[in-house]
Each structure stands twice: as structure tokens, then as C-alpha cells.
Protein backbone atom coordinates (compact mmCIF):
# COMPACT_ATOMS: atom_id res chain seq x y z
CA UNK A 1 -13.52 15.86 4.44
CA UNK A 2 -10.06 17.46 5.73
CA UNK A 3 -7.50 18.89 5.31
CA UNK A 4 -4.15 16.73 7.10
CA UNK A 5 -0.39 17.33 6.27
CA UNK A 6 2.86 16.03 7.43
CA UNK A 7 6.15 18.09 6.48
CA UNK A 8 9.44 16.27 7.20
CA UNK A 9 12.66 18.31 7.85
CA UNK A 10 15.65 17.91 8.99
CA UNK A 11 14.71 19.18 12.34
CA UNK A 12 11.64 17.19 12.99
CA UNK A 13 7.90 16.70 11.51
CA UNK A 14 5.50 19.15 11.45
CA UNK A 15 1.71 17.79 11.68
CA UNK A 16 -0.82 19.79 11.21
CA UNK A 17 -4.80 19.64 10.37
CA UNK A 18 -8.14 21.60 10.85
CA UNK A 19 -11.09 20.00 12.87
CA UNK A 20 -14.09 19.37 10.24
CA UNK A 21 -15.89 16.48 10.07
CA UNK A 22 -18.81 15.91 7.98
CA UNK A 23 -21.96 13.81 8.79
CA UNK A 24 -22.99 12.40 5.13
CA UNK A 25 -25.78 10.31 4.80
CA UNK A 26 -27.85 8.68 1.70
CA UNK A 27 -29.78 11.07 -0.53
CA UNK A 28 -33.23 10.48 -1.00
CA UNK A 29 -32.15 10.98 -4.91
CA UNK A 30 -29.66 8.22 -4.77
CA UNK A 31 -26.16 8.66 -3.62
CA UNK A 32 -24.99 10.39 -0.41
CA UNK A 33 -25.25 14.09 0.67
CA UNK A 34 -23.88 16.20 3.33
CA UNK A 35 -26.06 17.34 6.04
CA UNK A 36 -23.58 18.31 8.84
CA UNK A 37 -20.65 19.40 9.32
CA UNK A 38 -19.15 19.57 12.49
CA UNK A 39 -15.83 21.70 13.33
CA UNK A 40 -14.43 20.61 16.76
CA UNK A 41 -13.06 17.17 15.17
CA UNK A 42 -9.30 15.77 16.16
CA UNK A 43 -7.08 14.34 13.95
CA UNK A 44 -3.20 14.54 15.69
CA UNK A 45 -2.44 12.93 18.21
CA UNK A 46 0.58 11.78 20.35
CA UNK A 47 0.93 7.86 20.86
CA UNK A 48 3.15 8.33 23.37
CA UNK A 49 3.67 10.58 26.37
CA UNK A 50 6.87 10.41 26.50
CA UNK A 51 8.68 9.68 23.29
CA UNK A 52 8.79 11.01 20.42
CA UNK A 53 5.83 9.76 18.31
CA UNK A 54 2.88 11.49 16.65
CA UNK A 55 -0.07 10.45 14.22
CA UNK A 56 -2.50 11.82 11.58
CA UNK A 57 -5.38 10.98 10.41
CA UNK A 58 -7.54 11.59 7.62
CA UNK A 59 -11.14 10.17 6.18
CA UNK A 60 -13.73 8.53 8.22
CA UNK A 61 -13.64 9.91 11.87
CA UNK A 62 -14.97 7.01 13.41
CA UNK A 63 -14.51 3.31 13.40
CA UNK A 64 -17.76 1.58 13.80
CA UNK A 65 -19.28 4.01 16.84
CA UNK A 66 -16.08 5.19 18.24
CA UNK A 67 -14.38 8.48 16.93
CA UNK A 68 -10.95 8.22 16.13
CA UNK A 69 -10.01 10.29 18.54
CA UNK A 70 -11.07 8.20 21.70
CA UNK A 71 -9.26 5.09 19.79
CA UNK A 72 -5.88 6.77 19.64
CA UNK A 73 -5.97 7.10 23.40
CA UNK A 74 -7.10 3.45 24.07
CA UNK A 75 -3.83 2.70 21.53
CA UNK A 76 -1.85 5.08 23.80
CA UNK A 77 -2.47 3.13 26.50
CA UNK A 78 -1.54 0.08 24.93
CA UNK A 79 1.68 1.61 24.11
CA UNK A 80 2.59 3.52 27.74
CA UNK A 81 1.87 -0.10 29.29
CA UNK A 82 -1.45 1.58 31.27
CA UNK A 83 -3.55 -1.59 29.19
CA UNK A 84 -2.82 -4.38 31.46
CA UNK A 85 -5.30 -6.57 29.01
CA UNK A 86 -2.54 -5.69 26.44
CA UNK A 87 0.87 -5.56 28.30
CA UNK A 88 2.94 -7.05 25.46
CA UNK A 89 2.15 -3.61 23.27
CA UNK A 90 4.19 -1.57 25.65
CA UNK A 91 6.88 0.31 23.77
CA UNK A 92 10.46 -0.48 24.78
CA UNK A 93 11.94 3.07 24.99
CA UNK A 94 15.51 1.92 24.50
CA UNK A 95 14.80 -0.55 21.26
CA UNK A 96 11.39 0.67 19.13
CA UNK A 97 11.18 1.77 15.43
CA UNK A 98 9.22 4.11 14.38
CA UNK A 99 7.94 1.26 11.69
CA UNK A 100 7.21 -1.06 14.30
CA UNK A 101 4.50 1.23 16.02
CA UNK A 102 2.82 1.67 12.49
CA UNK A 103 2.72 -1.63 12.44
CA UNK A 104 1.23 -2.42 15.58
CA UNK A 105 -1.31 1.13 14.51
CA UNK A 106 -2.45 -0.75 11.68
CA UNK A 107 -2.98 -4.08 13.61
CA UNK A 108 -5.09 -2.15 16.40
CA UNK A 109 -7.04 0.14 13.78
CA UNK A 110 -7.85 -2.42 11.15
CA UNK A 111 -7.10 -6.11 12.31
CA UNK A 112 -8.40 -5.54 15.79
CA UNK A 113 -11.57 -2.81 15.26
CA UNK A 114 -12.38 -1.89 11.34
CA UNK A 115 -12.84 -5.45 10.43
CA UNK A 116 -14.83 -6.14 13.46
CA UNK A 117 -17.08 -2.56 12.54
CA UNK A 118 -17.06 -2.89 8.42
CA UNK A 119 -16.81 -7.04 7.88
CA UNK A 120 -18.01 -6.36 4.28
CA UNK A 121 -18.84 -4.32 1.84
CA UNK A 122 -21.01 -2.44 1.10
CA UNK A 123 -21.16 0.72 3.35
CA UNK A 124 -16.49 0.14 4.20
CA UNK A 125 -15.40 4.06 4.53
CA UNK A 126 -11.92 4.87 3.62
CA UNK A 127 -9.72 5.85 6.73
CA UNK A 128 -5.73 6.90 6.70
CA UNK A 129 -3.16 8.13 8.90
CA UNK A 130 0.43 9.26 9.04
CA UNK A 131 2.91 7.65 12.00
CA UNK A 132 5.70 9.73 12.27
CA UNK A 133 8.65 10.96 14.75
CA UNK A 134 12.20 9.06 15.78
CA UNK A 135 12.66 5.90 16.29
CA UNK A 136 14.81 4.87 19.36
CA UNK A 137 18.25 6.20 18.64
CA UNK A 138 17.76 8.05 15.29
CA UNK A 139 18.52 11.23 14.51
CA UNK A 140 16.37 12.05 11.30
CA UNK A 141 12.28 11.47 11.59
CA UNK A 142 10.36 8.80 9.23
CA UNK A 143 6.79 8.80 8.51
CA UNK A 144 4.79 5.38 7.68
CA UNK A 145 0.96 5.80 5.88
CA UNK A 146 -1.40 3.57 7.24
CA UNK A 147 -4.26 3.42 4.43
CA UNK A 148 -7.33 1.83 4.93
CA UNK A 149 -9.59 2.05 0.94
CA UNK A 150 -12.47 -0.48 0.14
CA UNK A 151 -11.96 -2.26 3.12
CA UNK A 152 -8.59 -3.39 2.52
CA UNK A 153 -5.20 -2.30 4.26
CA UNK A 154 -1.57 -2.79 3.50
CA UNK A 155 1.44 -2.65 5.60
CA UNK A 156 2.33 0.72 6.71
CA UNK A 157 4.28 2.54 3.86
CA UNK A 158 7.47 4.94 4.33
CA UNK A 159 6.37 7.73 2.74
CA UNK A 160 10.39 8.66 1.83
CA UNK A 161 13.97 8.10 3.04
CA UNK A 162 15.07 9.49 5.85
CA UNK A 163 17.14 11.68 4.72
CA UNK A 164 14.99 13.02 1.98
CA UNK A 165 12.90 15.68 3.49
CA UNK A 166 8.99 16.89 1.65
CA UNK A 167 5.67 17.85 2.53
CA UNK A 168 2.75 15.28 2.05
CA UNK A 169 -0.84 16.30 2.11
CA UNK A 170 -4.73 14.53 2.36
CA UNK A 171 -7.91 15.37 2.08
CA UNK A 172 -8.91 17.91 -0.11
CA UNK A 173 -6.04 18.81 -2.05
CA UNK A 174 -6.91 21.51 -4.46
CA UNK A 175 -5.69 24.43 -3.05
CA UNK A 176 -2.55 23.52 -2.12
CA UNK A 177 -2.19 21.60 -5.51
CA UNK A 178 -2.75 25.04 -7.08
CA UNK A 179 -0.39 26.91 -4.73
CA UNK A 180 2.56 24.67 -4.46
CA UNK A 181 2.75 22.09 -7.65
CA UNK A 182 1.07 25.00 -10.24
CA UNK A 183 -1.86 22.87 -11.44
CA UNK A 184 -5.18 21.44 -9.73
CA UNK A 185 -5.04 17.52 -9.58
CA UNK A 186 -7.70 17.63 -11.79
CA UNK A 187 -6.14 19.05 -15.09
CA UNK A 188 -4.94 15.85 -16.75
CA UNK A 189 -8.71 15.19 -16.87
CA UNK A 190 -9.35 18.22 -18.47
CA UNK A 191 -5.95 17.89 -21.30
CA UNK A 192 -7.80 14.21 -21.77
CA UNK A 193 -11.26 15.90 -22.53
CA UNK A 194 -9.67 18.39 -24.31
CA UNK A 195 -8.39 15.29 -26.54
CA UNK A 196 -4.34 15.14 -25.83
CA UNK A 197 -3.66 11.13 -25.70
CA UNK A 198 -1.76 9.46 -22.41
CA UNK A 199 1.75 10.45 -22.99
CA UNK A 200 1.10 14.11 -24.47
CA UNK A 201 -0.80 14.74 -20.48
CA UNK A 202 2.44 13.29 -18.83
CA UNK A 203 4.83 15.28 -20.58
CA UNK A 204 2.69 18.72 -20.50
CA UNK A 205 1.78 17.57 -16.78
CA UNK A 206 5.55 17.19 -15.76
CA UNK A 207 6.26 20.57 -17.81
CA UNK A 208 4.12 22.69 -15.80
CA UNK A 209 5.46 20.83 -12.42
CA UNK A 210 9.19 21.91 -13.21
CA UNK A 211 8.27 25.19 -14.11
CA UNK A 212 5.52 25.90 -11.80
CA UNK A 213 5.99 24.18 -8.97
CA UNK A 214 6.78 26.25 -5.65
CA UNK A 215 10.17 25.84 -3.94
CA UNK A 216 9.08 26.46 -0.47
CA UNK A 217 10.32 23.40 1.29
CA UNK A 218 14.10 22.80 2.36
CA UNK A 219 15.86 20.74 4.50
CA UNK A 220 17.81 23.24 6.64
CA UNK A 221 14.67 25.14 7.56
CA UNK A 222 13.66 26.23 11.25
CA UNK A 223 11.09 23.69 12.95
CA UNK A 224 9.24 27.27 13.79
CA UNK A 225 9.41 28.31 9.98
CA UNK A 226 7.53 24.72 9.25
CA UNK A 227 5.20 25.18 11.37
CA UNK A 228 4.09 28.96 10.10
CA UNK A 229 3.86 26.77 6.80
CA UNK A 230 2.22 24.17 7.57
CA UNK A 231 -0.48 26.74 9.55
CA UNK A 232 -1.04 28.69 6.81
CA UNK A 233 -1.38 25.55 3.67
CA UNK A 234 -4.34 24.82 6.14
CA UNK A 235 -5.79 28.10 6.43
CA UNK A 236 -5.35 28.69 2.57
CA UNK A 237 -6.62 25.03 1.89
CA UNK A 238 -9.87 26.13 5.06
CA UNK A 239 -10.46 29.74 2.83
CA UNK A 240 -10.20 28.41 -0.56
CA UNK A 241 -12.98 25.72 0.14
CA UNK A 242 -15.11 28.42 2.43
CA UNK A 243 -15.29 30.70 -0.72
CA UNK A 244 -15.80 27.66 -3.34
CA UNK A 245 -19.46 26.72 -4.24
CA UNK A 246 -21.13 23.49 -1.84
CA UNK A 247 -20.57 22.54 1.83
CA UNK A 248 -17.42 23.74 3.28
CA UNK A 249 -16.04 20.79 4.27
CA UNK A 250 -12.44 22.29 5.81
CA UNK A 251 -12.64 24.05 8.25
CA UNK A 252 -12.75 24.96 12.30
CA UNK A 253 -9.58 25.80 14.13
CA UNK A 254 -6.29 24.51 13.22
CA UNK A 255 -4.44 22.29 14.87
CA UNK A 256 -0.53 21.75 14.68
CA UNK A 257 2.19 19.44 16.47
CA UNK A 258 5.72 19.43 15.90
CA UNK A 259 8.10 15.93 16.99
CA UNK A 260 11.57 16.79 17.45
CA UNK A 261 14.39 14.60 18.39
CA UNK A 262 15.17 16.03 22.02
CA UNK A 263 11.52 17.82 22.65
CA UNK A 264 9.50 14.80 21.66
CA UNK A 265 5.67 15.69 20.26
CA UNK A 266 4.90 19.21 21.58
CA UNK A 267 1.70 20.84 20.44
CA UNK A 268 1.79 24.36 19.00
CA UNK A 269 -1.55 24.98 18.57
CA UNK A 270 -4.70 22.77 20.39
CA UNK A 271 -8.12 23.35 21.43
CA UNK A 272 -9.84 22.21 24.26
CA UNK A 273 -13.76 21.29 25.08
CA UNK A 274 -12.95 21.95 28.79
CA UNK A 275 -11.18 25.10 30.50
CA UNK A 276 -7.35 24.41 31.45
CA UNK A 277 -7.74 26.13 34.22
CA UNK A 278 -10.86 23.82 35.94
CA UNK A 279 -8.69 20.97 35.08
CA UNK A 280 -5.18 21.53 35.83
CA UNK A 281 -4.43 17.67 35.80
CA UNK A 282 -4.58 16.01 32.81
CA UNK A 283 -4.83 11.90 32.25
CA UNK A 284 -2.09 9.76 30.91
């Protein structure tokens, strides 16, 4: 599992993510089990050296044998115009939309490789990511979900106005559930069991949310102050799972990227497999 966020401001997006990824296979008893987990994963990425444009992702790490990872460098490519196979996917710097990438994600990731990897069911992992940063011109970021569930995918989805600003969050949401909204996703469940009919959970659900839910995010506030957030919903989200009961499936260290309008996608925090200083040039 994971743990991947996306905060909108005013001043940019803040991405951020730690690096597990599990290796889950079928149980001899039926069903699946875990029986690795792995913590040097990547799941933000830029899409474009230059302008300001960043991803997410979340789910499945690979499609069919290739990670994620390596795929949102082959789509880089596309989009810098270094694929001459695909020349017509080069962004126009002057005239693109921050839409129109997500779109062209979602044709590359699912037309183009998860049909071709998963062509039915059963055995079709769920897969998602989060395009986000400023389209040509535009001075407030938007973020489009690309979400890939039971083999089928949508067109990308804004996840709000532009000028609305919010955090958004996938994977394993329980801590940050607890800490932010007051109640674990998991309590209208448990008011159901418990024997309350559909509307008595709605109204006692949206209760609790107006009384309990945590303030913490507003528009006005510092790109730096986003990302100390947005660092430390991860590590809360990477402790609280360490400490619960079964694999801990969030975890590693913590990656964050911010995209502002006149930095573009900068990372803040990053690990590397390789020292910097044996490889002071880096590839497009």
C-alpha cells in the first residue's frame, strides 16, 4: 500500500508520499498475502523538466513488468520531445493545459500499456495518480485524478476549482482520517452494525465532521508551511501503521515536491540509489 497526498494552495501544490511497496501474492489458504515489502519505491515525479508539472501515484507499482517509475520517464520523454517515435506528444510550452497532459497520462498509462499488460480480468490491479501544477498562463494550480479500478478508467477528473484550495489523500487513509476529519473511514460501518439506519449514519457522520474536523488547511498559507504538513501527515500516517498490528505497509523515507508558478516542480526531499557526487550529470 501507500501513503500519497496532494495539497493545493494558493501558492502552488505540495506532493508528497513515502516509498513502500508491497509484493502480495496468493495464499496457499485462498486469497492473497503479503510477503514483501520493499521501501525504496517512487511515486512523484516531474513530467516535465522544464515546466511546471508534477504527478502522483498510488496502487499497483508496476504496469505489466515495468515499475511505474521507469514509465513516467518514458512519458517524460514523450512530453520534452526526446521520443522521436512519438513527436506529436511534445508539450507546447506557450499553449498546454494542465488537463490536456492528464489526458494524454491516461492515454499512455492505460490505452497504450495497462490494457496491453491486464486485457482481462481476472488478476486487473487498481492503479491511480494525481496530475497537477499550472497550465500555460495560469496563475492558480489544478490537479486531475487519473483512476484506473477493475480494469476500467475514466477521463481524468479535477479534483476541485481552481480557486478552491484542500488537501486530498490515497492509500491508507486511517490515520489521517482520525487526525484531520475526527473519525476513521470506517465508523459508518460500525453506527450500521451498531443498528442506526442510512440517514441516522449521515447525519451523526456529518455531525462529528463539523465539529471534529481539523482546520489546518488555508489558502494564504506559505508553500514551506505545506510542505512541513504534508511531511509530517506522512510520517504520522508511516508511525501509525508501524505501531498497528500486520505488515507495515507505509513506510521508507519520505518523499516531497512542491510546483509553483515561477519555480516550476522543485523537490524538497528525494532519495537516490546512486551517490550525487559519482554522478554529477543527470539525464533528461
Amino acid at each position: 500500500m501507500t501513503l500519497a497526498l496532494s495539497m493545493c494552495l494558493h501558492d502552488g501544490v505540495v506532493l508528497a508520499a513515502d516509498s513502500a511497496t508491497s509484493l502480495v501474492l496468493p495464499s496457499p489458504s485462498g486469497g492473497q498475502q503479503v510477503v514483501n515489502i520493499y521501501n525504496n519505491a517512487n511515486k512523484i515525479f516531474n513530467l516535465h523538466k522544464r515546466l511546471p508539472i508534477g504527478c502522483i501515484t498510488w496502487g499497483a507499482g508496476s504496469i505489466g513488468s515495468a515499475s511505474i517509475s521507469t514509465l513516467a520517464k518514458d512519458l517524460r520523454r514523450r512530453f520534452m520531445g526526446h521520443d522521436h517515435d512519438h513527436a506529436d506528444w511534445e508539450i507546447n510550452a506557450d499553449a498546454y493545459t494542465i488537463e490536456a497532459v492528464a489526458s494524454q497520462a491516461r492515454k499512455f498509462f492505460y490505452d497504450e500499456l495497462y490494457l496491453a499488460a491486464h486485457p482481462k480480468p481476472p488478476g486487473q490491479p487498481s492503479v491511480g495518480f494525481v496530475v497537477a501544477g499550472y497550465s500555460a498562463g495560469g496563475n492558480l494550480p489544478e490537479e486531475f485524478q487519473i483512476l484506473i479500478h477493475n480494469g476500467a478508467c475514466g477521463p481524468p477528473q479535477r479534483l476541485r476549482p481552481p480557486s478552491e484550495v484542500g488537501l486530498t489523500w490515497f492509500g491508507q487513509p486511517a490515520a489521517i482520517q482520525r487526525l484531520i476529519l475526527g473519525f476513521d473511514g470506517r465508523l459508518a460501518s460500525v453506527l450500521a452494525k451498531a443498528g442506526l439506519d442510512q440517514a441516522s449514519v449521515a447525519a451523526i457522520l456529518a455531525s462529528v465532521r463539523q465539529e471534529l474536523q481539523a482546520p489546518i488547511i488555508n489558502a494564504p498559507m506559505p508553500i514551506q508551511d505545506a510542505i512541513d504538513l504534508s511531511e509530517f501527515l506522512v510520517y504520522v500516517t508511516s508511525m501509525y501503521e508501524r505501531f498497528m498490528p500486520g505488515a507495515a505497509t507505509v513506510g521508507g523515507p519520505i518523499e516531497v515536491a512542491a510546483v509553483t508558478k515561477h519555480e516550476g516542480f522543485k523537490w524538497v526531499k528525494r532519495k537516490h540509489y546512486y551517490d550525487r557526487a559519482y554522478n554529477p550529470e543527470e539525464r533528461p
